[in-house]
C-alpha atoms as a PDB file:
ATOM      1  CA  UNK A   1       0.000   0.000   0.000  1.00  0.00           C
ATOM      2  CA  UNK A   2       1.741   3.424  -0.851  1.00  0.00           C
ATOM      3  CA  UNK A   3       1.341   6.306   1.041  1.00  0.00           C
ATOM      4  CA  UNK A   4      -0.752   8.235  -1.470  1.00  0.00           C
ATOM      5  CA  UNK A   5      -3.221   5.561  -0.716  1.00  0.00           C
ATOM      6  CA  UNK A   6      -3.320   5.138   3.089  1.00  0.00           C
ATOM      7  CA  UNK A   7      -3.659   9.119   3.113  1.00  0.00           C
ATOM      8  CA  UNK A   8      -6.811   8.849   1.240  1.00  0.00           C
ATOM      9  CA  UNK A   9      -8.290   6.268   3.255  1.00  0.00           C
ATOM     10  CA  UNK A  10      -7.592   7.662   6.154  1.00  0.00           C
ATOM     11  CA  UNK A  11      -9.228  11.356   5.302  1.00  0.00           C
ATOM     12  CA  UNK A  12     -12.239   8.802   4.183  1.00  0.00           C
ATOM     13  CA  UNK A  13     -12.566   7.570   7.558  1.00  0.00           C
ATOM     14  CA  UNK A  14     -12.450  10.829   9.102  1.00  0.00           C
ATOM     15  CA  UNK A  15     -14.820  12.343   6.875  1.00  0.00           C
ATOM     16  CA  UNK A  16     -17.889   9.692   7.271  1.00  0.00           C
ATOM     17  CA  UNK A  17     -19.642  10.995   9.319  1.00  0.00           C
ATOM     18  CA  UNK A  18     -21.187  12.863   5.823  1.00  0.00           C
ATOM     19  CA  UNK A  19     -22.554  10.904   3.045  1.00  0.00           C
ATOM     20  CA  UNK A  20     -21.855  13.435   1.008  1.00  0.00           C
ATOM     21  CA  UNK A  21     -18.480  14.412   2.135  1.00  0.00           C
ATOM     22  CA  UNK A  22     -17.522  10.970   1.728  1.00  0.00           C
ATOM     23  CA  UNK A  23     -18.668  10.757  -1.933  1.00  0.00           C
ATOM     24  CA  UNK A  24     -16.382  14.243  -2.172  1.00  0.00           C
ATOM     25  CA  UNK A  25     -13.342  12.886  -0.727  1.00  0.00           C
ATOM     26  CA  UNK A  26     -13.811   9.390  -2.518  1.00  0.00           C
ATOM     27  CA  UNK A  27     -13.812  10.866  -5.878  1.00  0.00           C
ATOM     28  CA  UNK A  28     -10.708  13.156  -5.216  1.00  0.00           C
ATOM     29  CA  UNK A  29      -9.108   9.777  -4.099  1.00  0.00           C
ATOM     30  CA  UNK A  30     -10.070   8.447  -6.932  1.00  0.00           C
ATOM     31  CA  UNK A  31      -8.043  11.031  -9.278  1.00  0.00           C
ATOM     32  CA  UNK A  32      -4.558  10.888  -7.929  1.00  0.00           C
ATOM     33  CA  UNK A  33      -4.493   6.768  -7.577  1.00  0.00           C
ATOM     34  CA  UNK A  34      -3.359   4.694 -10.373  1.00  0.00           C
ATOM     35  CA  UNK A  35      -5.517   1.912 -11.236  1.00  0.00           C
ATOM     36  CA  UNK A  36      -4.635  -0.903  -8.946  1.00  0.00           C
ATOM     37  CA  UNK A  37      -5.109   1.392  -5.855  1.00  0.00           C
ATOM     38  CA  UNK A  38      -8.546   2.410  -7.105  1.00  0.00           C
ATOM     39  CA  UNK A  39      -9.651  -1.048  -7.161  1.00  0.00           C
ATOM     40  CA  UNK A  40      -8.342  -1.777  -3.381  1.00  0.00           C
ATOM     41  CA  UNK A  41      -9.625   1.653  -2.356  1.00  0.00           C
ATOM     42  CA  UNK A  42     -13.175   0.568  -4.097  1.00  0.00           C
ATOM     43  CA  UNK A  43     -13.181  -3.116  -2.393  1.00  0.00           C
ATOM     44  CA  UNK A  44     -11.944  -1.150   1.367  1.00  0.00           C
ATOM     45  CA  UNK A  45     -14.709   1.002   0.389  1.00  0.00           C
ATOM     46  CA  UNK A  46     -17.909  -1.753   0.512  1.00  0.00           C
ATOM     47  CA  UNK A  47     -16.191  -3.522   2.754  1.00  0.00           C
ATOM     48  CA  UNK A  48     -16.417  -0.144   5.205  1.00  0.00           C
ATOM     49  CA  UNK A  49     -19.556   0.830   4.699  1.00  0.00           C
ATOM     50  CA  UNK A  50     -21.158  -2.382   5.487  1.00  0.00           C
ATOM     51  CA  UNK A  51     -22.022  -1.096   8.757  1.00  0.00           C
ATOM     52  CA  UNK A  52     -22.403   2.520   8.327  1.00  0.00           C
ATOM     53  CA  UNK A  53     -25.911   3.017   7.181  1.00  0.00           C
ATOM     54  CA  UNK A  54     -24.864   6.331   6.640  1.00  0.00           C
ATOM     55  CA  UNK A  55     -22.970   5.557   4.010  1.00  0.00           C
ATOM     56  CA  UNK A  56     -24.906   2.870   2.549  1.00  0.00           C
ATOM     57  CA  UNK A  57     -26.540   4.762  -0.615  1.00  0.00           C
ATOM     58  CA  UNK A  58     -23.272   5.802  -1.753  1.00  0.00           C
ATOM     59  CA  UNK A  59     -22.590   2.757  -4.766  1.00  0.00           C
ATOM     60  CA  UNK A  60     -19.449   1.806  -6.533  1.00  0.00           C
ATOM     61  CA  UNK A  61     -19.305   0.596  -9.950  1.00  0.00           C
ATOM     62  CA  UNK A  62     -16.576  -1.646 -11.264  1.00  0.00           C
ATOM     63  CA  UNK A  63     -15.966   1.236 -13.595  1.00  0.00           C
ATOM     64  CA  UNK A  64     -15.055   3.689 -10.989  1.00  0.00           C
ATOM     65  CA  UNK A  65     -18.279   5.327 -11.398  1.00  0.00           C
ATOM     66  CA  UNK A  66     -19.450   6.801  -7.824  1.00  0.00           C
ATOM     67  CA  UNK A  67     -23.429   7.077  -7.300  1.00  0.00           C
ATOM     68  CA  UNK A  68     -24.962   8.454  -4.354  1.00  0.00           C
ATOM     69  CA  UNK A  69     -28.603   6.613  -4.301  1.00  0.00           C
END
């Protein structure tokens, strides 16, 4: 895991409290990791928000696509 990519995650934690703020800081993450990272960052993602209803609406795609439902 590089650094790049444990920063991100760990502004994501701080910040999910906030649907919305999450979605914010998840696409920014998404733009400065390579490929690879994005698709650990998308699998920590669901696996995180299992049990954060919270966070629950926000959806990832296997594309990289982000939805907030």
């Amino acid at each position: 895991m590089s650094k790049n990519f444990k920063y991100h995650r760990s502004i994501l934690k701080k910040v999910s409290f906030d649907a919305e703020l999450f979605k914010k800081e998840l696409i920014k993450a998404y733009r400065f990791l390579n490929p690879h990272e994005r698709l650990e960052l998308g699998k920590w993602v669901r696996s995180y928000i299992e049990d954060k209803t919270q966070l629950q609406s926000i959806e990832l795609s296997d594309f990289g696509t982000i939805t907030l439902g």
